[in-house]
Structures are given as structure tokens and as C-alpha cells.
PDB file of N, CA and C in Angstrom:
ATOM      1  N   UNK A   1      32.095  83.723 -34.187  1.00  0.00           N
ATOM      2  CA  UNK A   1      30.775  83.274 -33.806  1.00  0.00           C
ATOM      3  C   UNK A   1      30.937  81.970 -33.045  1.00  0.00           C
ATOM      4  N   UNK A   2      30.559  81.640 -31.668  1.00  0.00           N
ATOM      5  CA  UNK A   2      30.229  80.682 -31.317  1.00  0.00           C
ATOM      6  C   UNK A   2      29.549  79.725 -31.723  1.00  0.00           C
ATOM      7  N   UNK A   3      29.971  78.429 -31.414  1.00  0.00           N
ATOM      8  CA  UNK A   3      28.592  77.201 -31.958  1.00  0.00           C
ATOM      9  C   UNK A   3      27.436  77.192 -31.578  1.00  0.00           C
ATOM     10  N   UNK A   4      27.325  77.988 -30.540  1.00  0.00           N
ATOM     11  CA  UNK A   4      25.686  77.623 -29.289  1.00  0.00           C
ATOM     12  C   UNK A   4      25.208  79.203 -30.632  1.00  0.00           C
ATOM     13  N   UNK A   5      25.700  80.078 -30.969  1.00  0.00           N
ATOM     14  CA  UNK A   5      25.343  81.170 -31.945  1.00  0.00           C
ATOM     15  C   UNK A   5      25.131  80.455 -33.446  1.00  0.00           C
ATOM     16  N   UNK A   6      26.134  80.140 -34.243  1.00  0.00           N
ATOM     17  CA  UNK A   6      25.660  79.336 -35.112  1.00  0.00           C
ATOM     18  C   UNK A   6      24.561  78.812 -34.842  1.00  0.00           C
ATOM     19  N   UNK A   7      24.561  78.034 -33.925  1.00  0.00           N
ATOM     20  CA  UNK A   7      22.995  76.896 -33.850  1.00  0.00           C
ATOM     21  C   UNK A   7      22.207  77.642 -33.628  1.00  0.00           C
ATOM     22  N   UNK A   8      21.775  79.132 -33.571  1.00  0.00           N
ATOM     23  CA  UNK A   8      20.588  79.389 -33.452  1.00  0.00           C
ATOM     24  C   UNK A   8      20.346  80.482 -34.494  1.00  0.00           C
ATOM     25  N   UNK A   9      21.324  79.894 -35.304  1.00  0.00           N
ATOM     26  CA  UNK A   9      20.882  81.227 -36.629  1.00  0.00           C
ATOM     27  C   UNK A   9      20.819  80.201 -37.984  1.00  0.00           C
ATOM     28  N   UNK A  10      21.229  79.609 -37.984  1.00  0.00           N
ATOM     29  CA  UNK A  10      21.921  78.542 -38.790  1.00  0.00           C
ATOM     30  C   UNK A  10      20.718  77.857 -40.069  1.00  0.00           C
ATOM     31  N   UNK A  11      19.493  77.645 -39.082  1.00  0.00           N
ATOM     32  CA  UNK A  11      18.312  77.270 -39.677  1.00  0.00           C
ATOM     33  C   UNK A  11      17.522  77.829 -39.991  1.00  0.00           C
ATOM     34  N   UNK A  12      17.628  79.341 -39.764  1.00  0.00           N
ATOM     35  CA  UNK A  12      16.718  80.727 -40.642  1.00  0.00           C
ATOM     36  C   UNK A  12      17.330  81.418 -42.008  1.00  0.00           C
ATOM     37  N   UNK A  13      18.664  80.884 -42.676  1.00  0.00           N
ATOM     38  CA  UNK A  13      19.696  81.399 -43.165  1.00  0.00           C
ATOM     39  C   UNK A  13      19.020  80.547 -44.529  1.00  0.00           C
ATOM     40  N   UNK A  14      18.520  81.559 -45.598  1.00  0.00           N
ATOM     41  CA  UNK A  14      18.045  81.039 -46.987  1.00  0.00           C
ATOM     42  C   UNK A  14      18.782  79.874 -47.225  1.00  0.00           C
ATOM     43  N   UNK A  15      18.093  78.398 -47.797  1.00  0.00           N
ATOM     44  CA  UNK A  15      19.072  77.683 -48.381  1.00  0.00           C
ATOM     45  C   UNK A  15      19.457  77.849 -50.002  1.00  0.00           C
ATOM     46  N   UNK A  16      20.654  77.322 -49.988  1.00  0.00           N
ATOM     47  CA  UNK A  16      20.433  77.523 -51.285  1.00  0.00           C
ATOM     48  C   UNK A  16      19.762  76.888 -52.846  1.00  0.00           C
ATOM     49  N   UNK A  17      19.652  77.333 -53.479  1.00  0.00           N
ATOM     50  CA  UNK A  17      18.686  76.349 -54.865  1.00  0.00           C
ATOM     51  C   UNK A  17      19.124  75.327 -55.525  1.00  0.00           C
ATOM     52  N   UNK A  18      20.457  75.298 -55.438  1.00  0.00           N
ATOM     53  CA  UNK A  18      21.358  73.939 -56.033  1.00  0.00           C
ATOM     54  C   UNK A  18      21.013  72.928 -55.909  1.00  0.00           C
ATOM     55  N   UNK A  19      20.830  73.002 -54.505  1.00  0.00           N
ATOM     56  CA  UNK A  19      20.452  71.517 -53.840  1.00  0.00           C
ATOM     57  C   UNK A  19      19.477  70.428 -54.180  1.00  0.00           C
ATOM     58  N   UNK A  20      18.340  71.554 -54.439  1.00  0.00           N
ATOM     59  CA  UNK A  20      16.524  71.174 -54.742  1.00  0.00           C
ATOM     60  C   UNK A  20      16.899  71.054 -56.290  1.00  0.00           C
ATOM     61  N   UNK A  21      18.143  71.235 -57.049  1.00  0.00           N
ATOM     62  CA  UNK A  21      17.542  71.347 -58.204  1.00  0.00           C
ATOM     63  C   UNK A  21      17.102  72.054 -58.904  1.00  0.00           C
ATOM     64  N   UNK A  22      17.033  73.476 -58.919  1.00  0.00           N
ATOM     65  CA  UNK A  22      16.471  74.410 -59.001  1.00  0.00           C
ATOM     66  C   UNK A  22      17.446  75.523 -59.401  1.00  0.00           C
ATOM     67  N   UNK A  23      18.916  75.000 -60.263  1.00  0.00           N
ATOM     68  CA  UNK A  23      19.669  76.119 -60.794  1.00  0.00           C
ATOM     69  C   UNK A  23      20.573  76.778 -59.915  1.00  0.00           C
ATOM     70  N   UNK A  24      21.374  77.326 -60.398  1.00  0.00           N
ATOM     71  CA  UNK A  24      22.064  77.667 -59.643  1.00  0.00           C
ATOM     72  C   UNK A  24      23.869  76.767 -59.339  1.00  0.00           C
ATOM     73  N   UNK A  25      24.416  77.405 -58.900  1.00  0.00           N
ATOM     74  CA  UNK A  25      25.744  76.470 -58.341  1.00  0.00           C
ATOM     75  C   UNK A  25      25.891  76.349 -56.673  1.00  0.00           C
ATOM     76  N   UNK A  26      26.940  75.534 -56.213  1.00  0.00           N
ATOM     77  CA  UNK A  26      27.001  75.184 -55.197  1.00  0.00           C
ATOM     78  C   UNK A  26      27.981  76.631 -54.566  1.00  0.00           C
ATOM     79  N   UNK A  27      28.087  76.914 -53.504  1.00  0.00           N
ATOM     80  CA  UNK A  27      28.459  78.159 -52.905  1.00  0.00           C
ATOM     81  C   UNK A  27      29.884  77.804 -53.067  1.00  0.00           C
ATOM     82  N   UNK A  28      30.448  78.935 -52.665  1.00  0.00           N
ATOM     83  CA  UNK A  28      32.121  78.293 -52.294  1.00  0.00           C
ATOM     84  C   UNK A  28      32.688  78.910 -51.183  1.00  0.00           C
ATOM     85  N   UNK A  29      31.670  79.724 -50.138  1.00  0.00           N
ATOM     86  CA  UNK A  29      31.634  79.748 -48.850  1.00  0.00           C
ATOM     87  C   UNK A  29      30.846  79.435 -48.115  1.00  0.00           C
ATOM     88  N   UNK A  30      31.746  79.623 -46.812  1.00  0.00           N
ATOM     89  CA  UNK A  30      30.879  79.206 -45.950  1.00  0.00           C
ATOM     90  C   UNK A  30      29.542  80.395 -45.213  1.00  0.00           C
ATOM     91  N   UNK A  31      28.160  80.147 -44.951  1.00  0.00           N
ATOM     92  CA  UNK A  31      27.544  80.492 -44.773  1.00  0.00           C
ATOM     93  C   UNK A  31      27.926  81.714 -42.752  1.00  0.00           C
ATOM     94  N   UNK A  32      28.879  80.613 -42.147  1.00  0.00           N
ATOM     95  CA  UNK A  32      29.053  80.935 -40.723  1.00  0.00           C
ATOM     96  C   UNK A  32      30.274  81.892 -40.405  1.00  0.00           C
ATOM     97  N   UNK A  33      31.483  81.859 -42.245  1.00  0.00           N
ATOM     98  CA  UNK A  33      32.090  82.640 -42.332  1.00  0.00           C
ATOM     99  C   UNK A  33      31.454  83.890 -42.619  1.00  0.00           C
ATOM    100  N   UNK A  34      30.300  84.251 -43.767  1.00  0.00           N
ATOM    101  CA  UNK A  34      30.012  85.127 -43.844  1.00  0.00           C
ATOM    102  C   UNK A  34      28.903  86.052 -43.149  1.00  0.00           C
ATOM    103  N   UNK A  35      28.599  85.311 -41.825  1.00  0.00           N
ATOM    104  CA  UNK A  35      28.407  85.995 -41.210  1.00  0.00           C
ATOM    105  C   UNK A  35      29.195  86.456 -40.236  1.00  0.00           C
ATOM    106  N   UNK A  36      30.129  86.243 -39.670  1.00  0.00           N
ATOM    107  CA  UNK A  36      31.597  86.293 -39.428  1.00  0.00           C
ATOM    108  C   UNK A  36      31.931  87.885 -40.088  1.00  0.00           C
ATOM    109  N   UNK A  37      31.877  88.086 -41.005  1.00  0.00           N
ATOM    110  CA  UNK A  37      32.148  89.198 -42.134  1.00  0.00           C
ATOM    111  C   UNK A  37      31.082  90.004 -41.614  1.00  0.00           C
ATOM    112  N   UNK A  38      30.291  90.188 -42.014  1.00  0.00           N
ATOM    113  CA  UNK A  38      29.376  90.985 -41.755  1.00  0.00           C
ATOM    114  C   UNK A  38      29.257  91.435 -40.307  1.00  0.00           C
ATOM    115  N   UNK A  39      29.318  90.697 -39.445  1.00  0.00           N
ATOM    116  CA  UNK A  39      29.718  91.554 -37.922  1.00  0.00           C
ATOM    117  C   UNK A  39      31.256  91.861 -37.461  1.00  0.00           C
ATOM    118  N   UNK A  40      32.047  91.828 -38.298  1.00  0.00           N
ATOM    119  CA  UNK A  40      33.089  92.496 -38.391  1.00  0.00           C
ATOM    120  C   UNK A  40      32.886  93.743 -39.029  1.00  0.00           C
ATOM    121  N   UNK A  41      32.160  93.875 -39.927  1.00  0.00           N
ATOM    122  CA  UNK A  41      31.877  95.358 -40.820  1.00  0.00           C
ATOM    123  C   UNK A  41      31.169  96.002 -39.722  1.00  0.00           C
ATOM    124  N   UNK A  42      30.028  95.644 -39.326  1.00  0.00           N
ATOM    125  CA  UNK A  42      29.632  96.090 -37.860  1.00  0.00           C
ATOM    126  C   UNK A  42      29.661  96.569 -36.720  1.00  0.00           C
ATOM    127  N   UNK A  43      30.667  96.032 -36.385  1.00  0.00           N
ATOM    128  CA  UNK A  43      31.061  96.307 -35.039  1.00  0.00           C
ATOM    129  C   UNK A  43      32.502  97.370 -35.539  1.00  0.00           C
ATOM    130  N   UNK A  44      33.477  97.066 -36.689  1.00  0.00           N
ATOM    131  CA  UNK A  44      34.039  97.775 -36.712  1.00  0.00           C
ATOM    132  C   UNK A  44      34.065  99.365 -37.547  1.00  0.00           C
ATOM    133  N   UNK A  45      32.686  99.340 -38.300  1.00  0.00           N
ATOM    134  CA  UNK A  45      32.655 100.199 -39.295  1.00  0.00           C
ATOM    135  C   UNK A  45      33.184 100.498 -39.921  1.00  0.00           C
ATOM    136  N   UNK A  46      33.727  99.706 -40.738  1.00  0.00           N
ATOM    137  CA  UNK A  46      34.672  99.427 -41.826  1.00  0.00           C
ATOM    138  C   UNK A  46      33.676  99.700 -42.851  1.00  0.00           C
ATOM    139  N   UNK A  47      34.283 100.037 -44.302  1.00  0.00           N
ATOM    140  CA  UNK A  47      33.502  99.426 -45.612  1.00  0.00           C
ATOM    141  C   UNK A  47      34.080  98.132 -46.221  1.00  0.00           C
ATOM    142  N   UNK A  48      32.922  97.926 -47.139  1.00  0.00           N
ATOM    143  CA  UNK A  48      33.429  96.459 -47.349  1.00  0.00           C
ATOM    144  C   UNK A  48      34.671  96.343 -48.057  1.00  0.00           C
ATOM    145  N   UNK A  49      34.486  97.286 -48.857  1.00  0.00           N
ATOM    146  CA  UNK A  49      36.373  97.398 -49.571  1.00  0.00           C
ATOM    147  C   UNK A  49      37.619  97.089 -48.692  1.00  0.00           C
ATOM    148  N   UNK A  50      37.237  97.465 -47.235  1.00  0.00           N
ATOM    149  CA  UNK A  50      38.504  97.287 -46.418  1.00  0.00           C
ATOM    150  C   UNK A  50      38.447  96.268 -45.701  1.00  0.00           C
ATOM    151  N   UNK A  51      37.967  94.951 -45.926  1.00  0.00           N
ATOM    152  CA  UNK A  51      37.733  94.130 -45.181  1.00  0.00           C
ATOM    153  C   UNK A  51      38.785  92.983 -44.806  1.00  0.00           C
ATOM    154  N   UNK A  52      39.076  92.645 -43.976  1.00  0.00           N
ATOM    155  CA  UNK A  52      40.005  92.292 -43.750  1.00  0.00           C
ATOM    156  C   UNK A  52      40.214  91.081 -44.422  1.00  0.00           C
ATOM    157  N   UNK A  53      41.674  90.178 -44.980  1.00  0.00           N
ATOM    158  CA  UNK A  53      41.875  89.724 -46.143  1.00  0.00           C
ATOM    159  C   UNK A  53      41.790  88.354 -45.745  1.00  0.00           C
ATOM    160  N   UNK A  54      41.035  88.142 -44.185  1.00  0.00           N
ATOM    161  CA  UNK A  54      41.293  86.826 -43.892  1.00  0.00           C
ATOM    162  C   UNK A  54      39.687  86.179 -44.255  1.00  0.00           C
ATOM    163  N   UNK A  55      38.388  87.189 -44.664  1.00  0.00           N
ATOM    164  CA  UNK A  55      37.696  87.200 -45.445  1.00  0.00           C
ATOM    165  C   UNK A  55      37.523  86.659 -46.210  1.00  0.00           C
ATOM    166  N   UNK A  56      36.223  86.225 -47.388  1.00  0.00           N
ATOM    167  CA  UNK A  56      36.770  85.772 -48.788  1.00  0.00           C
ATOM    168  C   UNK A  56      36.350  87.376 -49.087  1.00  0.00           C
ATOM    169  N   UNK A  57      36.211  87.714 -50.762  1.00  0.00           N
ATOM    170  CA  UNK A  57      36.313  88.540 -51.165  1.00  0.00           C
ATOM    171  C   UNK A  57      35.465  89.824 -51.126  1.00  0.00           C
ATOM    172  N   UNK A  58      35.690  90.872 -50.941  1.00  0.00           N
ATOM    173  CA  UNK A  58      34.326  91.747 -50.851  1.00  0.00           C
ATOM    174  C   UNK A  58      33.088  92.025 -51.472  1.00  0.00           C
ATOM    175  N   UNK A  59      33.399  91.307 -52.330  1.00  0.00           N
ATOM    176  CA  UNK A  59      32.107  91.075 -53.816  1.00  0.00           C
ATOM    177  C   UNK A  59      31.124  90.155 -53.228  1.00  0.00           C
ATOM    178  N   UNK A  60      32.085  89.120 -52.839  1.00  0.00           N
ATOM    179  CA  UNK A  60      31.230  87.700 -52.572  1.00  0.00           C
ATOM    180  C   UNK A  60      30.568  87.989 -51.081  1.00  0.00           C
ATOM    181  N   UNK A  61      30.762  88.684 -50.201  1.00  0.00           N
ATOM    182  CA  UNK A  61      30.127  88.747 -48.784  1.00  0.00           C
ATOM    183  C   UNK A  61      29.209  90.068 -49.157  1.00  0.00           C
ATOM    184  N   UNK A  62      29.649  91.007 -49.683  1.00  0.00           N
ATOM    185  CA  UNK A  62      27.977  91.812 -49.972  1.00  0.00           C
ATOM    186  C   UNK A  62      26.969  90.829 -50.857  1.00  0.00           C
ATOM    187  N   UNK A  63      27.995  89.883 -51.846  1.00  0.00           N
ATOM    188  CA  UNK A  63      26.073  89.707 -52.365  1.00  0.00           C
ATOM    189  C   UNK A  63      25.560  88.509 -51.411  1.00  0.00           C
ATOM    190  N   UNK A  64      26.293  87.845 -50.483  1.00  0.00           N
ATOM    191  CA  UNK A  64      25.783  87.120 -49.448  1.00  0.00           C
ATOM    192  C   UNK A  64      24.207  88.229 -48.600  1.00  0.00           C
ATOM    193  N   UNK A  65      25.485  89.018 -47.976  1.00  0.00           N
ATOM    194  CA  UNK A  65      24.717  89.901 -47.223  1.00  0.00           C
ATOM    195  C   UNK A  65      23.263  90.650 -48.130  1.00  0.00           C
ATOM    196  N   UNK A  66      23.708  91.144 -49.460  1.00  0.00           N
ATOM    197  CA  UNK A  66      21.820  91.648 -49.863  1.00  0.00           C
ATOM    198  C   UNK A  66      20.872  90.336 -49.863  1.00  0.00           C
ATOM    199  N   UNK A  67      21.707  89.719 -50.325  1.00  0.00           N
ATOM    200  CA  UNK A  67      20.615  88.003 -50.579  1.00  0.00           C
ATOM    201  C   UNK A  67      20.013  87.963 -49.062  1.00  0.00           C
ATOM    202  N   UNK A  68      20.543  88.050 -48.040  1.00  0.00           N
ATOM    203  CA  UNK A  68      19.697  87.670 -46.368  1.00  0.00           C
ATOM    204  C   UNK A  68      19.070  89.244 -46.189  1.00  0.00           C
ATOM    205  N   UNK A  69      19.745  90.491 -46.500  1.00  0.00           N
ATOM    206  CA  UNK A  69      19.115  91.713 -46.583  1.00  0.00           C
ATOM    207  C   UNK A  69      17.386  91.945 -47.785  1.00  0.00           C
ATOM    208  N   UNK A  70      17.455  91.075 -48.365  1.00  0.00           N
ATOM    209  CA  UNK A  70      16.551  90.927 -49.253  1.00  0.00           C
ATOM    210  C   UNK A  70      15.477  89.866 -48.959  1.00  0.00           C
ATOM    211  N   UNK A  71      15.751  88.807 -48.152  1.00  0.00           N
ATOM    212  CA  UNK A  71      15.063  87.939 -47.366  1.00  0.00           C
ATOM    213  C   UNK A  71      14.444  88.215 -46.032  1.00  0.00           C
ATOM    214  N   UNK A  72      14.723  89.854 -45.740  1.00  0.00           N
ATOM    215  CA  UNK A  72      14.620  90.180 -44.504  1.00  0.00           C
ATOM    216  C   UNK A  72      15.307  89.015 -43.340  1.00  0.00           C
ATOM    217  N   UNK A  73      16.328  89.202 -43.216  1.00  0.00           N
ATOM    218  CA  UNK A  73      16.972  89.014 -42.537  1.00  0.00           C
ATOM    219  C   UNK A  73      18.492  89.231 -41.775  1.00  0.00           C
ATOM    220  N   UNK A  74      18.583  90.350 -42.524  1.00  0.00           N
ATOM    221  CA  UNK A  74      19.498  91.519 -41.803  1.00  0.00           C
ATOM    222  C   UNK A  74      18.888  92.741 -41.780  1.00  0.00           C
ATOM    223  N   UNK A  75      19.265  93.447 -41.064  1.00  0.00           N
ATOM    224  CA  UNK A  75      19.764  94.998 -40.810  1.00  0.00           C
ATOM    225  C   UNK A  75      20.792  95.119 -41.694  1.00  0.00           C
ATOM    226  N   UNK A  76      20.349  96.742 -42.292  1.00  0.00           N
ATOM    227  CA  UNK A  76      21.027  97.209 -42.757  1.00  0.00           C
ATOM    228  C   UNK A  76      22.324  98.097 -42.512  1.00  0.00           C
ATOM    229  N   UNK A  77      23.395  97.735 -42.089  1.00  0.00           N
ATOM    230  CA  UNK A  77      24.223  98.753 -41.411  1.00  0.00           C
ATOM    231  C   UNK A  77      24.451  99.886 -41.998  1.00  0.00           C
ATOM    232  N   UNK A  78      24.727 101.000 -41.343  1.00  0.00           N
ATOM    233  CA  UNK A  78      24.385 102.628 -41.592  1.00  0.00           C
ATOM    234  C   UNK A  78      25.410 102.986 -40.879  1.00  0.00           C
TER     235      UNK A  78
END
């Protein structure tokens, strides 16, 4: 992902509740990696099981991805 791309997604991307106080823990990725992930599953039609290992883990980028899929803010890839 480019920076001029980051910067225009960057500020629609749920924050998280830690911050406010509001429960929760602090992430332990990055938000620009995992979208990174997710248009790699995309474009390559991969499943997430096979994702490549430079990734963090496949657990942790699907529940990224339902959390913005649940915020309406992905597509669902098919």
C-alpha cells in the first residue's frame, strides 16, 4: 500500500477502544499491515490458511478483517 493510499483510508478504519478507555487491549498489529493482508487474499485468491508467512497470523487478520466487515467497511471476498 502506498502512503498517498494509507492516507486516504487510514481515518475511516474503526479505532480502537483501549485508547478511550473503554476495555479492551492495545493491538499488536499494524492496522496498514492488515490491510496489506487482505488485498493479498484478494487479488491472489488465496484462503486465509495460506497466507503468506510474512503476514502476522491468520487468526489475527480475519478477525481484523470481520471487525471492518462488520463496520461495513469491506467487501466481502467470494
Amino acid at each position: 500500500m502506498s502512503d498517498d493510499e494509507w492516507a486516504s483510508v487510514r481515518d475511516v478504519l474503526p479505532v480502537p477502544r483501549w485508547p478511550a478507555g473503554r476495555g479492551g487491549r492495545p493491538e499488536g498489529y499494524c492496522h496498514r499491515q492488515m490491510i496489506d493482508a487482505v488485498r493479498c487474499l484478494v487479488d491472489n485468491g488465496v484462503k486465509w490458511r495460506a497466507m503468506p508467512s510474512d503476514f502476522p497470523p491468520w487468526p489475527r487478520m480475519y478477525a481484523f478483517f470481520a471487525r471492518w466487515r462488520d463496520a461495513a467497511l469491506a467487501a466481502v471476498p467470494g
